[in-house]
Protein backbone atom coordinates (compact mmCIF):
# COMPACT_ATOMS: atom_id res chain seq x y z
CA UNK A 1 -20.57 12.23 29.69
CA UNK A 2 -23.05 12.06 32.22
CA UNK A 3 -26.32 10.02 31.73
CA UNK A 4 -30.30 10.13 33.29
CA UNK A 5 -31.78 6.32 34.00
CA UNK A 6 -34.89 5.53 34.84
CA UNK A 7 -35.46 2.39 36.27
CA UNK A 8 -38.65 -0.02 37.46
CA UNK A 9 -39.58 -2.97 39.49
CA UNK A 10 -36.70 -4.65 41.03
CA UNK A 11 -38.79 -7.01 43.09
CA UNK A 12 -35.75 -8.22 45.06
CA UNK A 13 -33.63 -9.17 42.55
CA UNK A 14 -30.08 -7.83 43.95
CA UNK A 15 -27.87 -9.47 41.98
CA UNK A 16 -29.85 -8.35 38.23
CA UNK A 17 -29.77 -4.76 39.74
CA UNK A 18 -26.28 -4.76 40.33
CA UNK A 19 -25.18 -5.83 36.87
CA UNK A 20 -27.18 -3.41 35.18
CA UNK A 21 -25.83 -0.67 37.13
CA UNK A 22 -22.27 -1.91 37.49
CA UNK A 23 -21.76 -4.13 33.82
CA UNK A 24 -23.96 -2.56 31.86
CA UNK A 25 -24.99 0.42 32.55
CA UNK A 26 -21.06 1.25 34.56
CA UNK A 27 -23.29 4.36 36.19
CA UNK A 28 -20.84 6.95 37.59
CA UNK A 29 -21.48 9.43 40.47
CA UNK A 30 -22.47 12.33 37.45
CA UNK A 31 -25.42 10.25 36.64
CA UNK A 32 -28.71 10.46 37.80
CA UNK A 33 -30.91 7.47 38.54
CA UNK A 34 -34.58 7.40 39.20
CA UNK A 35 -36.20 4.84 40.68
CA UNK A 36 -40.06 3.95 40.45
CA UNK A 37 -40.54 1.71 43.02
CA UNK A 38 -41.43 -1.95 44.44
CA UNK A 39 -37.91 -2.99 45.27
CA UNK A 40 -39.00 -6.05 47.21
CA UNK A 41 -41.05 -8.83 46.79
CA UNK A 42 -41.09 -11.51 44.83
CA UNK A 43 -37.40 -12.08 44.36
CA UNK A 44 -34.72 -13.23 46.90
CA UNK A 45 -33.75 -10.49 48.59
CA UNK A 46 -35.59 -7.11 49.23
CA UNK A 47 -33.24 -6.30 52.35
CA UNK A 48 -30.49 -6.93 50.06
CA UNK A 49 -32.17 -4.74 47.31
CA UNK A 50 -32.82 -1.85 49.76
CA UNK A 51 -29.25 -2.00 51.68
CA UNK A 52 -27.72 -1.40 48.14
CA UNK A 53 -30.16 1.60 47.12
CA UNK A 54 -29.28 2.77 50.88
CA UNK A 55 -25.67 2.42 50.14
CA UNK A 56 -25.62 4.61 46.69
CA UNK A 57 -27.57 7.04 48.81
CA UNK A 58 -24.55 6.80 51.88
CA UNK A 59 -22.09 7.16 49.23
CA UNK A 60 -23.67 9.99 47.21
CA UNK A 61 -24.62 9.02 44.20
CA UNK A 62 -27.29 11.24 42.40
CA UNK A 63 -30.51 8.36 43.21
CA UNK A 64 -34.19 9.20 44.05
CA UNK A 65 -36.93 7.15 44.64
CA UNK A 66 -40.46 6.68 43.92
CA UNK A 67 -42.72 4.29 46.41
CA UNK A 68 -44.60 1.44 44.87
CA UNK A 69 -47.41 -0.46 46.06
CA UNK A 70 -45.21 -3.39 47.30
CA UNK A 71 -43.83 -0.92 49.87
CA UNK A 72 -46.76 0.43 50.90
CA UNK A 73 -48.16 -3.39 51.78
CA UNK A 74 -45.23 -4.21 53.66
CA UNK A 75 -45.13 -0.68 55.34
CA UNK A 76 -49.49 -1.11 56.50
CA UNK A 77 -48.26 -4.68 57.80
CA UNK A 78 -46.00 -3.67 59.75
CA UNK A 79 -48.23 -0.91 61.09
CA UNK A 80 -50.64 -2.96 61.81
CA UNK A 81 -48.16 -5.81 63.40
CA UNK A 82 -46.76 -2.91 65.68
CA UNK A 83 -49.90 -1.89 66.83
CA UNK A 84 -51.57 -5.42 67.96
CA UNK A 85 -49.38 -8.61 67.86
CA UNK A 86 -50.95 -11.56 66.65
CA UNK A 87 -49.09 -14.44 67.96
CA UNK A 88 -51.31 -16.83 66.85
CA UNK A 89 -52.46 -15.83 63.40
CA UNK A 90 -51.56 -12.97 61.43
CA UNK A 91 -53.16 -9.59 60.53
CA UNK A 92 -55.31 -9.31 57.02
CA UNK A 93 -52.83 -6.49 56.16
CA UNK A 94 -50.00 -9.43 56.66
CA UNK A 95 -51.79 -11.62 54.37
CA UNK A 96 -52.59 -9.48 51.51
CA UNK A 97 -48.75 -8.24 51.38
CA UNK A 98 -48.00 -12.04 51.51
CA UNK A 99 -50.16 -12.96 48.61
CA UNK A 100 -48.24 -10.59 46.44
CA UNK A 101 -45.03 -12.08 47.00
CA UNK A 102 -44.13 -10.76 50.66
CA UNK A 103 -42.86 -13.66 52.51
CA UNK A 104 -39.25 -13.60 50.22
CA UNK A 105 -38.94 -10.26 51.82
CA UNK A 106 -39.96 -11.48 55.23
CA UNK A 107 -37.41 -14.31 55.09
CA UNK A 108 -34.43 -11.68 53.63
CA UNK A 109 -35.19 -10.20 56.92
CA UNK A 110 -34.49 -13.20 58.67
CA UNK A 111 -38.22 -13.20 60.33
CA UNK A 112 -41.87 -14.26 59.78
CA UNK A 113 -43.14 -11.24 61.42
CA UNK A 114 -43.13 -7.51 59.58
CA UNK A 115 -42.90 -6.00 63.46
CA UNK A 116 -39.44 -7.01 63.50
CA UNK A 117 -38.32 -5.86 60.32
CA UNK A 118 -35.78 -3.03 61.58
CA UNK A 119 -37.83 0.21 61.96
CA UNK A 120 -34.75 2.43 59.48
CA UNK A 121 -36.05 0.36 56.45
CA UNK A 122 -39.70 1.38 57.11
CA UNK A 123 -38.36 4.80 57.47
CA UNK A 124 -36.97 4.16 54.72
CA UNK A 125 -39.74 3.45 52.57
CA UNK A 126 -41.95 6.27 53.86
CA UNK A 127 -39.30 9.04 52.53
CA UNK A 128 -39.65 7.54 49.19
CA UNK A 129 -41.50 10.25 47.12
CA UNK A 130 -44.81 9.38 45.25
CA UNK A 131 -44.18 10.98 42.04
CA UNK A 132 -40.70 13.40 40.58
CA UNK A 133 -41.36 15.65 37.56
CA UNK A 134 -39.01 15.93 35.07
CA UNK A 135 -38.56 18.38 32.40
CA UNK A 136 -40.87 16.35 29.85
CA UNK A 137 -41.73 13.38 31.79
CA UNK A 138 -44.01 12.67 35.23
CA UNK A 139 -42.47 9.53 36.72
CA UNK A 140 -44.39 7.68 38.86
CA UNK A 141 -44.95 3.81 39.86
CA UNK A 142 -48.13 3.37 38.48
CA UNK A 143 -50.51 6.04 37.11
CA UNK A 144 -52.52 9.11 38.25
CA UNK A 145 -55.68 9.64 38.96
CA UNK A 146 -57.16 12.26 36.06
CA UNK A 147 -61.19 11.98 37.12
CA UNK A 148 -60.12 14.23 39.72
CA UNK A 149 -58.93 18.02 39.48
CA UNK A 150 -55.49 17.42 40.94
CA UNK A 151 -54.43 13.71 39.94
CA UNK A 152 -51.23 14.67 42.03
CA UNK A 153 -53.08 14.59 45.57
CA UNK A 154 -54.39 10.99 44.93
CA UNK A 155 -50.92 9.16 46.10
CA UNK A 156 -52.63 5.93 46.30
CA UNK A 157 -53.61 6.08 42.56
CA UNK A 158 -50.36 6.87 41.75
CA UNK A 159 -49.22 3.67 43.75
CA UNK A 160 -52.27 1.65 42.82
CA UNK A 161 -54.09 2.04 39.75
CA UNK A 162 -54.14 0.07 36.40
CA UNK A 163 -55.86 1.91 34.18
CA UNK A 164 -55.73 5.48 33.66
CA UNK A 165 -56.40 8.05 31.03
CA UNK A 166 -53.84 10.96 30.39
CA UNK A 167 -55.32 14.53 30.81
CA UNK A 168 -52.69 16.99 29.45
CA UNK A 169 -54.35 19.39 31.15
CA UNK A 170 -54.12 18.11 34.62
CA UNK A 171 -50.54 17.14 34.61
CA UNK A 172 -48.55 20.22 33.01
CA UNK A 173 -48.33 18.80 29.64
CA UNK A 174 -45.82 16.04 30.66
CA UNK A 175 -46.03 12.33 29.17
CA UNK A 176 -45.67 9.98 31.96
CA UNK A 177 -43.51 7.22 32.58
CA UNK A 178 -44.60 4.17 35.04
CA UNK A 179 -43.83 0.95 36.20
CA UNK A 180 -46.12 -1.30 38.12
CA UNK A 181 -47.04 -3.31 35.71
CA UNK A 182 -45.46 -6.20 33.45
CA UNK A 183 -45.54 -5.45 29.36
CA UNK A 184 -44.28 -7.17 26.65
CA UNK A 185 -40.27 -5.80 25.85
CA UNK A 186 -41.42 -5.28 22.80
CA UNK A 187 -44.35 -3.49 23.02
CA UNK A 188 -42.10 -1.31 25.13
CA UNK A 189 -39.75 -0.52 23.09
CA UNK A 190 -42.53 -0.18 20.31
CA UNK A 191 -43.98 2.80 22.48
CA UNK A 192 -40.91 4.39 22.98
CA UNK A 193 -40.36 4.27 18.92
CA UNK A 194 -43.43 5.77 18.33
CA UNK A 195 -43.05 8.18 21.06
CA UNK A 196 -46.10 10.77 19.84
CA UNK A 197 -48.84 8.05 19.52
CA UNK A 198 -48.21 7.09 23.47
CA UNK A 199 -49.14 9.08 26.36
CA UNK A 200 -47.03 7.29 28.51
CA UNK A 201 -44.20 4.74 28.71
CA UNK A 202 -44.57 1.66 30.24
CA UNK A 203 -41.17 0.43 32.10
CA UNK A 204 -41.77 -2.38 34.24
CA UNK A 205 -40.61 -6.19 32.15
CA UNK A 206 -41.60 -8.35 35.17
CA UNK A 207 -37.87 -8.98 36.07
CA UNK A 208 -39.63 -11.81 38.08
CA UNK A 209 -41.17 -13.52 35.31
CA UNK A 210 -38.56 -16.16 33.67
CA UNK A 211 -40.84 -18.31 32.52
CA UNK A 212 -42.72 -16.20 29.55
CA UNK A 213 -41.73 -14.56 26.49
CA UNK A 214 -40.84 -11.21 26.42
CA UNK A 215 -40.54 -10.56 30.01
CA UNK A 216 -37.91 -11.16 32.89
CA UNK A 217 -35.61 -8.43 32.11
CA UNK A 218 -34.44 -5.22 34.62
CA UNK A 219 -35.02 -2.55 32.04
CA UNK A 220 -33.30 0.87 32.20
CA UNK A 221 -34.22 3.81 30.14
CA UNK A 222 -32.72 7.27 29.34
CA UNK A 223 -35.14 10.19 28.53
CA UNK A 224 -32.73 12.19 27.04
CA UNK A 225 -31.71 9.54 24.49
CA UNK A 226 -34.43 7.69 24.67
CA UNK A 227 -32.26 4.16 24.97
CA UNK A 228 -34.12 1.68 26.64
CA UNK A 229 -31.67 -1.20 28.23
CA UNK A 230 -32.88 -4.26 29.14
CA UNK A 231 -30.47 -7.15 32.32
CA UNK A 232 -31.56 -10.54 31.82
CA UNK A 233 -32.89 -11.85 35.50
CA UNK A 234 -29.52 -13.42 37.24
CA UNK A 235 -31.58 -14.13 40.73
CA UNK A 236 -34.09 -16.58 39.73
């Protein structure tokens, strides 16, 4: 039986990802993974994190990505770091990526410097779509944009934003799902319960966060079944 997973933040966290793919989730080739975005920062190792997702892709498993803020910081930085090197200081696009959690990543790369983060992972991160539409479901990393007509041209709301209002009219009907954001597990799985009183379905559990109630968990969930699965942080 073959099985759809959606799945949020990883925020560098290699070794949580792989158990919930490998141990508890034991995903096959047949399945289907989605992926919302931000898969560095924060934790240990985005390069690690990325390498992995690159190797399902390399060995043709059925993945697709989403691109979260986190990469589009690190992917301005580099811009930025390519275009005028700052040997003695760094560039404000450096330090707002490194406020957010940024300098994990740079280390995983082995550097202090987002110029000399090899130019494939940028590449990388730039082919990572901004939003996939499922049957039933819009997935994206953080919301949409509905004071607009078209909430699907505003890709930076759909990476960005916080707060958003659902207009069924504007997005073809379709609930959405979305990361981007730490939530209680079980106000998660409260909204996935009481699936018509939602207009969306909040994924991301802070995998980062071990300290608090509620949170640190890599969180899977199948729209089909509507299981949600939740790894217990093994990085941090």
């Amino acid at each position: 039986m073959t099985h759809r997973w959606i799945i949020p933040d990883i925020h560098g966290c290699l070794r949580t990802l792989k158990a919930l793919l490998t141990n508890t989730l034991k995903v096959g080739k047949n399945d289907e993974l989605f992926f919302l975005g931000d898969y560095i920062d924060r934790g240990p190792d985005g390069k690690g994190v990325i390498d992995y997702l690159m190797h399902l892709q390399q060995e043709e498993y059925n993945v697709h990505f989403l691109k979260g803020n986190h990469e589009d910081m690190c992917v301005k930085a580099y811009e930025a770091d390519q275009k005028k090197k700052l040997f003695g200081g760094k560039h404000p696009e450096q330090k707002e990526w490194e406020a957010v959690g940024a300098k994990a990543t740079l280390e995983s790369f082995g550097t202090k410097h987002p110029r000399e983060i090899p130019k494939m992972y940028i590449d990388w991160m730039n082919e990572c779509l901004p939003y996939i539409e499922l049957e039933d479901y819009i997935l994206v990393h953080a919301g949409m944009n509905f004071s607009i007509a078209d909430p699907f041209e505003d890709t930076r709301s759909i990476m960005w934003t916080r707060k958003f209002k659902v207009d069924y009219n504007k997005n073809h009907g379709k609930k959405i799902i979305h990361g981007h954001i730490p939530v209680d597990y079980s106000f998660m799985t409260l909204v996935i319960e009481q699936n018509a009183n939602y207009d969306f379905i909040a994924l991301d559990n802070g995998v980062y966060v071990t300290d608090k109630p509620g949170l640190g968990n890599l969180t899977a969930f199948n729209p089909d079944t509507k299981q949600i699965v939740a790894q217990s942080n093994m990085d941090l």
